[in-house]
PDB file of N, CA and C in Angstrom:
ATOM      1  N   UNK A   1      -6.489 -10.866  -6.404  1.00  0.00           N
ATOM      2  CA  UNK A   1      -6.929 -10.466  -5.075  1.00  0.00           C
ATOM      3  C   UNK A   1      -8.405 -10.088  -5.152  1.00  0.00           C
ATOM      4  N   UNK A   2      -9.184 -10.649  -4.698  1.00  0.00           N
ATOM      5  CA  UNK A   2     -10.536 -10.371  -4.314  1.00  0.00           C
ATOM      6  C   UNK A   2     -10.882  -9.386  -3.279  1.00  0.00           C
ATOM      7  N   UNK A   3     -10.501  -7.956  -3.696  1.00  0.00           N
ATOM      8  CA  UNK A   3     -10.871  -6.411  -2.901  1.00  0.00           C
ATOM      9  C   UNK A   3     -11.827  -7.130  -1.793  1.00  0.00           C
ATOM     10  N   UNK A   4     -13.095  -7.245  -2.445  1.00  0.00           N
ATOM     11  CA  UNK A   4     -14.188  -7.115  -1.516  1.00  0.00           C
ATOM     12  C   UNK A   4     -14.743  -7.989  -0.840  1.00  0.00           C
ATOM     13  N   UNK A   5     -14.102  -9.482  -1.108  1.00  0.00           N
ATOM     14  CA  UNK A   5     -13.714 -10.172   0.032  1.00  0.00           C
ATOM     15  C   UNK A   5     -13.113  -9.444   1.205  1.00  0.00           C
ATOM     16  N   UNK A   6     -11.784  -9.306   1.156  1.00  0.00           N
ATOM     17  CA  UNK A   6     -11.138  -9.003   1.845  1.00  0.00           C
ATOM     18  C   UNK A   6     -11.803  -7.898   2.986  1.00  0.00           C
ATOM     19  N   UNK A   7     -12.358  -7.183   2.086  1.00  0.00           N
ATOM     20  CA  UNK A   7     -13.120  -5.465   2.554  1.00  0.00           C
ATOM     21  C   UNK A   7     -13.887  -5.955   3.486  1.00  0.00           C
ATOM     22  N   UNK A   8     -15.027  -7.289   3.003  1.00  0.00           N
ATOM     23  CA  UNK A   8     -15.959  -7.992   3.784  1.00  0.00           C
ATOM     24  C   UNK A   8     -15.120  -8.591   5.461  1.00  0.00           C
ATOM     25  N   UNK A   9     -13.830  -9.376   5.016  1.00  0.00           N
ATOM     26  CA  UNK A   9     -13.635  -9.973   6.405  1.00  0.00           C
ATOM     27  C   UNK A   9     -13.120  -9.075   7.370  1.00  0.00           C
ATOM     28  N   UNK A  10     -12.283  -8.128   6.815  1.00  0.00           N
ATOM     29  CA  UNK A  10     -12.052  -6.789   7.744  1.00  0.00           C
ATOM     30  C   UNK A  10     -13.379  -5.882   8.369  1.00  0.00           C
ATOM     31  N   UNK A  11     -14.067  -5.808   7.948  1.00  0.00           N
ATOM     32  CA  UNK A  11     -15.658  -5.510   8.372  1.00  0.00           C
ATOM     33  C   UNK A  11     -15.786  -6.447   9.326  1.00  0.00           C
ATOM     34  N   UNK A  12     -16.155  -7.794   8.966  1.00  0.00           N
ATOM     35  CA  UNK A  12     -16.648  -8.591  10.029  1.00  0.00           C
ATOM     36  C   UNK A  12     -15.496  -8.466  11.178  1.00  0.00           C
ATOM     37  N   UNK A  13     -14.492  -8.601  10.897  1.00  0.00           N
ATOM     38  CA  UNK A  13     -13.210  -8.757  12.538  1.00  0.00           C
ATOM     39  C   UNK A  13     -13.257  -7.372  12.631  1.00  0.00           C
ATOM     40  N   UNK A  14     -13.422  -6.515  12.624  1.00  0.00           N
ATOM     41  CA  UNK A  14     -13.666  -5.157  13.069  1.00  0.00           C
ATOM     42  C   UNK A  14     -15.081  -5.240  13.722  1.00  0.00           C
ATOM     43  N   UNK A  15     -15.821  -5.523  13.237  1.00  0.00           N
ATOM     44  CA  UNK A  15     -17.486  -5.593  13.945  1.00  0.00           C
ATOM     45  C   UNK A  15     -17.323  -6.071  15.098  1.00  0.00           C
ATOM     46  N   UNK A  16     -16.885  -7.594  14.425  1.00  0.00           N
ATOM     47  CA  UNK A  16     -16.859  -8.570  15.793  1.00  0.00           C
ATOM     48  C   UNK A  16     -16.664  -7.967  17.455  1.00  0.00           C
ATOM     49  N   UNK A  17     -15.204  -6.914  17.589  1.00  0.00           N
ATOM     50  CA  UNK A  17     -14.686  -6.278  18.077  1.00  0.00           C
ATOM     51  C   UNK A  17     -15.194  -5.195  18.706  1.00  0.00           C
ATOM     52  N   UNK A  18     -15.952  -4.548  18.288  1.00  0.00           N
ATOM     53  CA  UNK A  18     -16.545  -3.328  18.172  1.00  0.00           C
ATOM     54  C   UNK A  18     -15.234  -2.293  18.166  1.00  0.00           C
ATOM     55  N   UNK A  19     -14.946  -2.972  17.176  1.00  0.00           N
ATOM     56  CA  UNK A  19     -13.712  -1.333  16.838  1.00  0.00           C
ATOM     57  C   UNK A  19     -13.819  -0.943  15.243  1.00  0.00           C
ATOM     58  N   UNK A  20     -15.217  -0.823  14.735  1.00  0.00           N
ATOM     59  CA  UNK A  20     -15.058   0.120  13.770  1.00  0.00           C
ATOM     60  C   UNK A  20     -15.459   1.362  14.009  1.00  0.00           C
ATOM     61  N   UNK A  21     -15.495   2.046  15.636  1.00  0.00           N
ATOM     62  CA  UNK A  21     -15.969   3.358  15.800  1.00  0.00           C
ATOM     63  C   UNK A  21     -14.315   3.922  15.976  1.00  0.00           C
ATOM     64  N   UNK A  22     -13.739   3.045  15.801  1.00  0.00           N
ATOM     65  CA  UNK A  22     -12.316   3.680  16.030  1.00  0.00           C
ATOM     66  C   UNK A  22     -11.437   3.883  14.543  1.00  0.00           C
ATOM     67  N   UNK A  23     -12.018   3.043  13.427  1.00  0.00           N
ATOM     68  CA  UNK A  23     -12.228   3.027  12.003  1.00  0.00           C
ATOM     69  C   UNK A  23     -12.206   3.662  11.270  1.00  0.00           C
ATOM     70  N   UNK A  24     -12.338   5.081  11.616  1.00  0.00           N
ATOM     71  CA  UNK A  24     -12.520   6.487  10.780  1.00  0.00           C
ATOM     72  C   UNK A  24     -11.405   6.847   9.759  1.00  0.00           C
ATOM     73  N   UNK A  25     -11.802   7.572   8.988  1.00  0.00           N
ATOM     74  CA  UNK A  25     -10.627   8.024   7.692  1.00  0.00           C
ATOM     75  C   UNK A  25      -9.064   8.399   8.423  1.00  0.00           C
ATOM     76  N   UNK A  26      -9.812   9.765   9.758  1.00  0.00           N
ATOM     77  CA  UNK A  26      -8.508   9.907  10.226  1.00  0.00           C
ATOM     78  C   UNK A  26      -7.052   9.154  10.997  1.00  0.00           C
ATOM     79  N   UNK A  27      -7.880   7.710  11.704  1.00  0.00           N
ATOM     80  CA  UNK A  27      -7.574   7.189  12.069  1.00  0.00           C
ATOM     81  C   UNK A  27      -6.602   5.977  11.103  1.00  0.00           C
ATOM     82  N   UNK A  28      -7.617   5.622  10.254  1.00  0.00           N
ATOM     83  CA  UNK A  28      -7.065   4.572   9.199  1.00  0.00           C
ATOM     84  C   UNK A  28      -5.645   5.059   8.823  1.00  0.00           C
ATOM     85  N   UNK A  29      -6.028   6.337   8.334  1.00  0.00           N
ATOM     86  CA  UNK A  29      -4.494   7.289   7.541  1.00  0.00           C
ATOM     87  C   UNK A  29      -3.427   7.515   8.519  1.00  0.00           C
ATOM     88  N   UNK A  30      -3.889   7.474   9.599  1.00  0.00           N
ATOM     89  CA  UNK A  30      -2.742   7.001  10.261  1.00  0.00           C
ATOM     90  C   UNK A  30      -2.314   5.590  10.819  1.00  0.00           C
ATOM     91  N   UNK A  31      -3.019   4.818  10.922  1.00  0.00           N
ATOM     92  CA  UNK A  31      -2.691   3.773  11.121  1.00  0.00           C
ATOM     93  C   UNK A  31      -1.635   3.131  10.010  1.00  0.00           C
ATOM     94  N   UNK A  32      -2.603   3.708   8.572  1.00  0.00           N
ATOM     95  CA  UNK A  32      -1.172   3.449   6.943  1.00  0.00           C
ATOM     96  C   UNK A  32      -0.008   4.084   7.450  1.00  0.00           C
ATOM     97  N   UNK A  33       0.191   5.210   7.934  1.00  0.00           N
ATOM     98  CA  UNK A  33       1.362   5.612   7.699  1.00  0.00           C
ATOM     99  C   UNK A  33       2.439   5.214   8.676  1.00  0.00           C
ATOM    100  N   UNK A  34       2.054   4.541  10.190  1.00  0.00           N
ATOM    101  CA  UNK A  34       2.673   4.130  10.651  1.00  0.00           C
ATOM    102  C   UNK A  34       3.066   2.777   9.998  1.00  0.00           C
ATOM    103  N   UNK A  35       2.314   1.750   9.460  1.00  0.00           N
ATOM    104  CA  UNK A  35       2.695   0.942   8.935  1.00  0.00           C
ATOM    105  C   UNK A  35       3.592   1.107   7.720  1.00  0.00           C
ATOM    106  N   UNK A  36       3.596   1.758   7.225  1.00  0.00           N
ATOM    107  CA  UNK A  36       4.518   2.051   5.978  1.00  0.00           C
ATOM    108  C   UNK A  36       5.731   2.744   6.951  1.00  0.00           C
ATOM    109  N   UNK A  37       6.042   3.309   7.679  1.00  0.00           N
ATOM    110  CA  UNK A  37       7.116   3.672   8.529  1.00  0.00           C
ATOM    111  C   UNK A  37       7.967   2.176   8.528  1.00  0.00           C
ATOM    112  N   UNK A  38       7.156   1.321   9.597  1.00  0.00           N
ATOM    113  CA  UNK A  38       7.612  -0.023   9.461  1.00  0.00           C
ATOM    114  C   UNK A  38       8.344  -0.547   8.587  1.00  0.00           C
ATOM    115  N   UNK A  39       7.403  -0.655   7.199  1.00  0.00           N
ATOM    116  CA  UNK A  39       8.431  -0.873   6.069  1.00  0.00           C
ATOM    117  C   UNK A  39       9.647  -0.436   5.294  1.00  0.00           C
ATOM    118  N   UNK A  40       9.509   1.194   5.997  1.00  0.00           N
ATOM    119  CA  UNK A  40      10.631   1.623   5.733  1.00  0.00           C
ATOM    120  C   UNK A  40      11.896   1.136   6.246  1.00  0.00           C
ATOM    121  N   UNK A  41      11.380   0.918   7.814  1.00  0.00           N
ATOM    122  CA  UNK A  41      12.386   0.864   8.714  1.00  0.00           C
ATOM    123  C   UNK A  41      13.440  -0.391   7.877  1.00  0.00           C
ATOM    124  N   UNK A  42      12.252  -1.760   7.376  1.00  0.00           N
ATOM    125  CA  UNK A  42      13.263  -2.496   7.033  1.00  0.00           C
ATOM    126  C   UNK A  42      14.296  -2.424   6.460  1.00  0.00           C
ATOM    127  N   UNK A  43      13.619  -1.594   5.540  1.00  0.00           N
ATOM    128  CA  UNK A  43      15.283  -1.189   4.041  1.00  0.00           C
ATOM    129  C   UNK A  43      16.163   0.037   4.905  1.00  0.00           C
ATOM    130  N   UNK A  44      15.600   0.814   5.347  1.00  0.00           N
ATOM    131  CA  UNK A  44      16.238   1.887   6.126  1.00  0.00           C
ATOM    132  C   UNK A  44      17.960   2.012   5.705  1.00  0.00           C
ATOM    133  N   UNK A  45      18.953   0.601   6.409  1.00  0.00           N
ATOM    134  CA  UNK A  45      20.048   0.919   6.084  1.00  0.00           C
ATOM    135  C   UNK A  45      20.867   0.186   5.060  1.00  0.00           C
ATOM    136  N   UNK A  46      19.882  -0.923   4.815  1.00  0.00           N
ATOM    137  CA  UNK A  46      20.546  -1.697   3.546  1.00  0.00           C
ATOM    138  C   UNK A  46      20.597  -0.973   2.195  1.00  0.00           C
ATOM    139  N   UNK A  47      21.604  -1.481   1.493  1.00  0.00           N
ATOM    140  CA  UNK A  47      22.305  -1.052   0.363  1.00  0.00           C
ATOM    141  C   UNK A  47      20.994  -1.317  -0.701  1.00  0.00           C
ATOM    142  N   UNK A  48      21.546  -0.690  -1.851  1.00  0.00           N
ATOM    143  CA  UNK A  48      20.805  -1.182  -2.897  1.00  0.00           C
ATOM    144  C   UNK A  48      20.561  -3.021  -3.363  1.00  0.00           C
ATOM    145  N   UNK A  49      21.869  -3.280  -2.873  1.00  0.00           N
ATOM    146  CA  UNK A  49      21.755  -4.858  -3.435  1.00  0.00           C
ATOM    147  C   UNK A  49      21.345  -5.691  -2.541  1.00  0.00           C
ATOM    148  N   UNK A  50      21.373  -5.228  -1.159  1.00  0.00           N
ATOM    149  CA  UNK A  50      20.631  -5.887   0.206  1.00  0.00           C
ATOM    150  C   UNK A  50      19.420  -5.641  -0.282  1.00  0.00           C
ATOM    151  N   UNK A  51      18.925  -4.455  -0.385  1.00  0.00           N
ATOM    152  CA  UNK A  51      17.085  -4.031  -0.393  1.00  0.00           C
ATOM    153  C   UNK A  51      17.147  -5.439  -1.807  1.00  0.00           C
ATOM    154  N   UNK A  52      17.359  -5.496  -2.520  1.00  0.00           N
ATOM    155  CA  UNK A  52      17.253  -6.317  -3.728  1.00  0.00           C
ATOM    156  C   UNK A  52      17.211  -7.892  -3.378  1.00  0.00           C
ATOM    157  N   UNK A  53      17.717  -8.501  -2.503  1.00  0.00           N
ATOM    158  CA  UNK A  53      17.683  -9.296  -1.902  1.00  0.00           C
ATOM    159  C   UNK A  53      17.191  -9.719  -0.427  1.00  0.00           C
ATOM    160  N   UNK A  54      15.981  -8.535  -0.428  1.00  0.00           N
ATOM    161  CA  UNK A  54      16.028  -8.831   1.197  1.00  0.00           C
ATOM    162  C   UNK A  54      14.786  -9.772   1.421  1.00  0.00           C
ATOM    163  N   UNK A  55      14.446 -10.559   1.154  1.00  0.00           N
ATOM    164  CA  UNK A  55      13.352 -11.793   1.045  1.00  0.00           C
ATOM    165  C   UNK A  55      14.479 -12.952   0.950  1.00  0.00           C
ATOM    166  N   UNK A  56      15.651 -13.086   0.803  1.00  0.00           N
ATOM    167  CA  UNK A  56      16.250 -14.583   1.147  1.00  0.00           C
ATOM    168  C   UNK A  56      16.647 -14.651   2.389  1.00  0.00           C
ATOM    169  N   UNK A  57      16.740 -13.907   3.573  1.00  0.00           N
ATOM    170  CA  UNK A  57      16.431 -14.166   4.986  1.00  0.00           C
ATOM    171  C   UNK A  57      15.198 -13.931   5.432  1.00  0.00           C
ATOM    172  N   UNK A  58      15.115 -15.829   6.043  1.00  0.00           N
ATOM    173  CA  UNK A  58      13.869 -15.894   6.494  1.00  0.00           C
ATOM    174  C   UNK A  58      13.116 -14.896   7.613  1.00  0.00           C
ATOM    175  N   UNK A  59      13.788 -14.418   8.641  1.00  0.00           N
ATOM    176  CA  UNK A  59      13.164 -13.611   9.319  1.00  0.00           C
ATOM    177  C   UNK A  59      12.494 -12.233   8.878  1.00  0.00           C
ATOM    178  N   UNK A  60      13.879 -11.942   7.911  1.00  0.00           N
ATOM    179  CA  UNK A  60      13.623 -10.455   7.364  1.00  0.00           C
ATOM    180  C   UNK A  60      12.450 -10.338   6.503  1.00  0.00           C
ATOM    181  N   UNK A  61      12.547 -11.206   5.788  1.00  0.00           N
ATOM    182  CA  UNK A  61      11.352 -11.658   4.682  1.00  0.00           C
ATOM    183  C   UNK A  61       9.968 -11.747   5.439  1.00  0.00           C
ATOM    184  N   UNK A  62       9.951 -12.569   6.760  1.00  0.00           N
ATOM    185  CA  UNK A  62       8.562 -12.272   7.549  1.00  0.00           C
ATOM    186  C   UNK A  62       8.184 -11.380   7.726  1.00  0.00           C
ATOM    187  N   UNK A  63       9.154 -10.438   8.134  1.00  0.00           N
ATOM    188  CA  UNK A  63       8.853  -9.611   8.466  1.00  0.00           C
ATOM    189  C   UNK A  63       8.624  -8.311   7.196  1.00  0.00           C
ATOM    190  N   UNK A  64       8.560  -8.061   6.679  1.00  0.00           N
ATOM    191  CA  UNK A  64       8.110  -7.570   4.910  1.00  0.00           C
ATOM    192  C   UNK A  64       7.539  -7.828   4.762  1.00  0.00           C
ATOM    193  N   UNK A  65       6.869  -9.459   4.554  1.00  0.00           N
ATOM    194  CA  UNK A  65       5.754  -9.286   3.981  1.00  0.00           C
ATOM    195  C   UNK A  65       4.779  -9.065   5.128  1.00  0.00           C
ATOM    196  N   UNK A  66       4.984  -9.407   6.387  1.00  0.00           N
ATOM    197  CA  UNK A  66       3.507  -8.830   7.158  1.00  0.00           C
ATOM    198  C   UNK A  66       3.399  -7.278   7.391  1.00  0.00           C
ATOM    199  N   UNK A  67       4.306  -6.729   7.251  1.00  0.00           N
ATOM    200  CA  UNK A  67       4.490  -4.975   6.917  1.00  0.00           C
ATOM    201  C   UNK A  67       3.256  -4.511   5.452  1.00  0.00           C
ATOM    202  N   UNK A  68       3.859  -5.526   4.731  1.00  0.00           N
ATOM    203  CA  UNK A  68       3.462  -5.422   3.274  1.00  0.00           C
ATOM    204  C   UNK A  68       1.585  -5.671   3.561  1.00  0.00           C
ATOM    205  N   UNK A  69       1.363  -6.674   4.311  1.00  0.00           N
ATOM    206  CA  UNK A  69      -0.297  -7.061   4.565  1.00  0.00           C
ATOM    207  C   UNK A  69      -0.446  -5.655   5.340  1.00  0.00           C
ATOM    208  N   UNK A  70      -0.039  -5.603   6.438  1.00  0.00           N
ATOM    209  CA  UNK A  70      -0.712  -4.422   7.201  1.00  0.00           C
ATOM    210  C   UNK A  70      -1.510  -3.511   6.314  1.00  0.00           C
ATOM    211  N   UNK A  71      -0.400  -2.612   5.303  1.00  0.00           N
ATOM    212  CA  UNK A  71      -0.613  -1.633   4.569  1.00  0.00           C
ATOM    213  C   UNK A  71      -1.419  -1.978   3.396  1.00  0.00           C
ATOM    214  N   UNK A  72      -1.646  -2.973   2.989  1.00  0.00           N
ATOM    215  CA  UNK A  72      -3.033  -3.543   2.199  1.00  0.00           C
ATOM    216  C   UNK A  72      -3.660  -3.415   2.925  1.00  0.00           C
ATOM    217  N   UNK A  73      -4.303  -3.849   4.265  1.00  0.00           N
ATOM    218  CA  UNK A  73      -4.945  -4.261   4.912  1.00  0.00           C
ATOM    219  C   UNK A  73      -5.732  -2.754   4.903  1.00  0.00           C
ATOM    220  N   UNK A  74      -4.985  -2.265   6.010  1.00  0.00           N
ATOM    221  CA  UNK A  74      -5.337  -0.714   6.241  1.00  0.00           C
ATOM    222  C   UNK A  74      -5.749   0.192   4.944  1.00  0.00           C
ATOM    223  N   UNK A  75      -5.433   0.164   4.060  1.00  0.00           N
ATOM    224  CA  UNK A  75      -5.407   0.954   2.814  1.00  0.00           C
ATOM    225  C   UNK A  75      -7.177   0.061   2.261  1.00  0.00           C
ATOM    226  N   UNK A  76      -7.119  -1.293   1.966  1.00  0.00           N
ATOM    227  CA  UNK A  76      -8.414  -1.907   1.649  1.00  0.00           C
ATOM    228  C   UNK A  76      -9.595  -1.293   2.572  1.00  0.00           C
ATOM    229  N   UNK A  77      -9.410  -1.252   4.077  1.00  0.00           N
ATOM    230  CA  UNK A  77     -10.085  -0.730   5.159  1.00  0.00           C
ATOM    231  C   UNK A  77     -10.548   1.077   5.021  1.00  0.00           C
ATOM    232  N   UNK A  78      -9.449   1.443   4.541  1.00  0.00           N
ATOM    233  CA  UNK A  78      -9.911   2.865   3.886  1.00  0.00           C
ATOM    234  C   UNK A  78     -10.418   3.578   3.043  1.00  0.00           C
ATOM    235  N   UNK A  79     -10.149   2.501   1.669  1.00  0.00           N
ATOM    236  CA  UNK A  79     -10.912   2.528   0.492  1.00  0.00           C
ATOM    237  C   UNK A  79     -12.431   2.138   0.706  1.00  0.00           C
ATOM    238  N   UNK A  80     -12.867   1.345   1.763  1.00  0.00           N
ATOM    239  CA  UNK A  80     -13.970   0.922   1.870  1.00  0.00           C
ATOM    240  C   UNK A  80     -14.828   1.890   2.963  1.00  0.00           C
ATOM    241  N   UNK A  81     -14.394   2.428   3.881  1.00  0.00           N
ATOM    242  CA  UNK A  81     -15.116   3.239   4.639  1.00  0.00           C
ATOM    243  C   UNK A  81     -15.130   4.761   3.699  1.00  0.00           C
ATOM    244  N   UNK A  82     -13.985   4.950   2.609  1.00  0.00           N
ATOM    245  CA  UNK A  82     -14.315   6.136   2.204  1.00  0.00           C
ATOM    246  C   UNK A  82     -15.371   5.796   0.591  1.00  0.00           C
ATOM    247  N   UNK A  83     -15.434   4.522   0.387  1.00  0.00           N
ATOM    248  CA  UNK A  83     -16.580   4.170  -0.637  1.00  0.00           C
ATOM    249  C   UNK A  83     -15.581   4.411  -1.999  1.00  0.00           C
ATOM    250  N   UNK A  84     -14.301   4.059  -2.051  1.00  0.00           N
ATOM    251  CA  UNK A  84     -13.341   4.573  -3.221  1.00  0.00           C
ATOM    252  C   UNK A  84     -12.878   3.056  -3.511  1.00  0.00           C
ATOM    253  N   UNK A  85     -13.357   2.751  -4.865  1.00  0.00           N
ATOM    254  CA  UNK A  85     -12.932   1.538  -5.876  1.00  0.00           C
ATOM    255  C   UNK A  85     -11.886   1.281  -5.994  1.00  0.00           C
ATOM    256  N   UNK A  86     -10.863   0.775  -5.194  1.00  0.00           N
ATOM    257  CA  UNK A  86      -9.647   0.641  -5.435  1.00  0.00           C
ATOM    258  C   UNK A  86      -9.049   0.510  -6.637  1.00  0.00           C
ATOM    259  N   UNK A  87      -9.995  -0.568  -7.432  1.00  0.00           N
ATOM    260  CA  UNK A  87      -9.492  -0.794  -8.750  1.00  0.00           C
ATOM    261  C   UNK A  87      -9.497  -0.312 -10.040  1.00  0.00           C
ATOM    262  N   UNK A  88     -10.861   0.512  -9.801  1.00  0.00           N
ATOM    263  CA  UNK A  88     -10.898   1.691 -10.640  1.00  0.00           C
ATOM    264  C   UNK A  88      -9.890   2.654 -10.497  1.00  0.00           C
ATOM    265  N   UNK A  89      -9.550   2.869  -9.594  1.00  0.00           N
ATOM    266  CA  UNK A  89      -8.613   3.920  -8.901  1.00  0.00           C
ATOM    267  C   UNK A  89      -6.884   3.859  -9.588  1.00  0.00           C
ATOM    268  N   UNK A  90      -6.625   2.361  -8.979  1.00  0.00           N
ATOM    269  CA  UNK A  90      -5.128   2.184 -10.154  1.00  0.00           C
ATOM    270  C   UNK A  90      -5.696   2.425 -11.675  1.00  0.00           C
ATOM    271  N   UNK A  91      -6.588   1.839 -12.090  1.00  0.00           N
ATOM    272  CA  UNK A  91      -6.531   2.112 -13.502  1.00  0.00           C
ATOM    273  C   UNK A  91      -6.170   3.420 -14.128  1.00  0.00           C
ATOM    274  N   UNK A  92      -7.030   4.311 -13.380  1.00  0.00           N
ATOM    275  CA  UNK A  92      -7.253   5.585 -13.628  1.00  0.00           C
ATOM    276  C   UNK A  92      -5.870   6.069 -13.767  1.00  0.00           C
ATOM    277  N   UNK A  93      -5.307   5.670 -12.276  1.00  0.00           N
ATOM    278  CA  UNK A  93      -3.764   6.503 -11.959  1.00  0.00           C
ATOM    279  C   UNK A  93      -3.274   6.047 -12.964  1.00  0.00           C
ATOM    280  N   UNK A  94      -2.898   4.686 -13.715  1.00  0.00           N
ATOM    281  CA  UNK A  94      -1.951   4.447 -14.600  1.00  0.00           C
ATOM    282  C   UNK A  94      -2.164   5.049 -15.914  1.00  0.00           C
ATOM    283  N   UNK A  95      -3.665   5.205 -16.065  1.00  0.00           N
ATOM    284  CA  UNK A  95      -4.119   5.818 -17.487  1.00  0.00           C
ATOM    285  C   UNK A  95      -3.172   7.112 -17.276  1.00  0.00           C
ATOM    286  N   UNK A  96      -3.427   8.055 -16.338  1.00  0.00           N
ATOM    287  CA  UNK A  96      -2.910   9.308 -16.362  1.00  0.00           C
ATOM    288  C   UNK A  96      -1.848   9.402 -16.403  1.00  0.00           C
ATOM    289  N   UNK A  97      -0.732   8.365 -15.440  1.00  0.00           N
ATOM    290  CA  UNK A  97       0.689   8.647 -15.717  1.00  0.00           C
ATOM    291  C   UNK A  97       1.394   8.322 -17.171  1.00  0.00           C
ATOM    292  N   UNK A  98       0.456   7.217 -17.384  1.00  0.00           N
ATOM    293  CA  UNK A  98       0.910   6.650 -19.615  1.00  0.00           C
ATOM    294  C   UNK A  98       0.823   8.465 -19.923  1.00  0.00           C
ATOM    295  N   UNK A  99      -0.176   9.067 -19.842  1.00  0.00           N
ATOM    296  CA  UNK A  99       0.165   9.921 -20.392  1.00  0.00           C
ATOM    297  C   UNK A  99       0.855  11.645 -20.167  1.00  0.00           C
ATOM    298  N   UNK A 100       1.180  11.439 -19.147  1.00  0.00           N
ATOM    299  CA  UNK A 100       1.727  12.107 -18.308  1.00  0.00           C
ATOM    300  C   UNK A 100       3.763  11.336 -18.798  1.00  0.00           C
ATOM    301  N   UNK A 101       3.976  10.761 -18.447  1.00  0.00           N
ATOM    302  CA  UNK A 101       5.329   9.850 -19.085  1.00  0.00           C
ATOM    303  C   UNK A 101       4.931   9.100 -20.474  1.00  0.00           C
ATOM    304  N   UNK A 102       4.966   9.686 -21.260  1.00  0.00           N
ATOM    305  CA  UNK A 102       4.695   8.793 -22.975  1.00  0.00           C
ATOM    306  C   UNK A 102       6.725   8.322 -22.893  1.00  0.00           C
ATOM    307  N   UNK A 103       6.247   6.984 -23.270  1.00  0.00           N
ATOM    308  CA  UNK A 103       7.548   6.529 -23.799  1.00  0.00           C
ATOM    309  C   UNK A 103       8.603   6.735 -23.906  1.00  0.00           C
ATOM    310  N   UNK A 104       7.982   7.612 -25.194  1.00  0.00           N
ATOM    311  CA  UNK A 104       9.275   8.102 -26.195  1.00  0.00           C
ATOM    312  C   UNK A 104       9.760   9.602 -25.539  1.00  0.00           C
ATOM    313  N   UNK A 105       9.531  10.157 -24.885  1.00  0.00           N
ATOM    314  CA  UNK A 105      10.004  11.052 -23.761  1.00  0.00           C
ATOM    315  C   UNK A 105      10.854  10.976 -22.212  1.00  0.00           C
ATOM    316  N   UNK A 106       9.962   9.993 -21.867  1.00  0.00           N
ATOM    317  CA  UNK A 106      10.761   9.306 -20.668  1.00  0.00           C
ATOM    318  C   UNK A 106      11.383   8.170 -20.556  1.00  0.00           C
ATOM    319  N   UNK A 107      11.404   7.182 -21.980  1.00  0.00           N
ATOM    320  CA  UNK A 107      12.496   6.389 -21.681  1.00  0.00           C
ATOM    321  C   UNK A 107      13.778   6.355 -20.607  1.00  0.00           C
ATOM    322  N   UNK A 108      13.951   5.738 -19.649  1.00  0.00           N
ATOM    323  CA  UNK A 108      15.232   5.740 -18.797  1.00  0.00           C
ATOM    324  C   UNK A 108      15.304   6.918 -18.140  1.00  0.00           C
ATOM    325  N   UNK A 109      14.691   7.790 -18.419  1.00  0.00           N
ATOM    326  CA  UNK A 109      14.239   9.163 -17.428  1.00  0.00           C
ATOM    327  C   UNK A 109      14.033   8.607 -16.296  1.00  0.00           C
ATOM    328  N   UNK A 110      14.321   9.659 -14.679  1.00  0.00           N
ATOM    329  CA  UNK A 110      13.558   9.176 -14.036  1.00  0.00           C
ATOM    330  C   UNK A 110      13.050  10.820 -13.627  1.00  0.00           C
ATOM    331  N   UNK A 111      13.440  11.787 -14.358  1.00  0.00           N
ATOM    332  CA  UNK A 111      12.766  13.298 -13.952  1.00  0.00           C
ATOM    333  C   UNK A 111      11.338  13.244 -13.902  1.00  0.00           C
ATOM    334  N   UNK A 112      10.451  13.817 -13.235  1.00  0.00           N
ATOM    335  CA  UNK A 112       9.007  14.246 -12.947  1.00  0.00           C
ATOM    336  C   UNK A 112       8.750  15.151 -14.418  1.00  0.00           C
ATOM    337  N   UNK A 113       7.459  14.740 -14.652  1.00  0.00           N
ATOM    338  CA  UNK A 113       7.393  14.742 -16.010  1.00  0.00           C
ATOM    339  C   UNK A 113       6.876  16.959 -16.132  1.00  0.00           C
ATOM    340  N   UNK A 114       7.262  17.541 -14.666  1.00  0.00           N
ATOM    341  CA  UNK A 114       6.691  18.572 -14.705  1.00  0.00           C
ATOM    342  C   UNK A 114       7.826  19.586 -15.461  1.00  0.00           C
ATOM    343  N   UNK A 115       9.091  18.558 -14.955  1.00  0.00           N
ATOM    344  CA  UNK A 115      10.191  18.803 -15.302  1.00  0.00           C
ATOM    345  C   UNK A 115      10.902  19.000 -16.090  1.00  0.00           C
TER     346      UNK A 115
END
């Protein structure tokens, strides 16, 4: 995935528009969280083995993955107005949780490592 592509064409269709005064951190963060609502909604009442399979119906599956873009979308859009490296950012998080969950401690665990 090319971040700053992406960062770039959301800029431009936001410009285009004149709706990046509506663009703001507070706004974005909510705009994610309604979209991630969305995605909830899908799994909401399916089982474990439905959620596990829920991409072999075609509708349902459309509908996931454009849930799934939104919240990239919005989240890329936020990382970029707040000037935060997305990709630096996972790295970081994963560096910390390796060591925060080492292995040989949390194997098959799923307790919080405060725990």
């Amino acid at each position: 995935m090319d971040v700053e592509k992406l960062q770039r064409a959301l800029d431009d269709f936001a410009e285009a528009r004149n709706w990046s005064q509506f663009h703001n951190p507070k706004n974005l963060v909510m705009a994610l969280s309604v979209e991630c609502a969305e995605l909830v909604e899908e799994f909401q009442w399916l089982t474990p083995e439905q959620a596990e399979n829920v991409m072999a119906e075609a509708g349902q599956a459309m509908r996931v993955r454009e849930e799934m873009a939104d919240i990239t979308l919005y989240l890329l859009r936020l990382a970029d107005r707040l000037g935060v490296d997305l990709e630096a950012a996972c790295h970081d998080k994963m560096a910390g949780n390796a060591a925060r969950y080492p292995v040989d401690a949390f194997y098959g665990s799923a307790r919080k490592y405060n725990r």
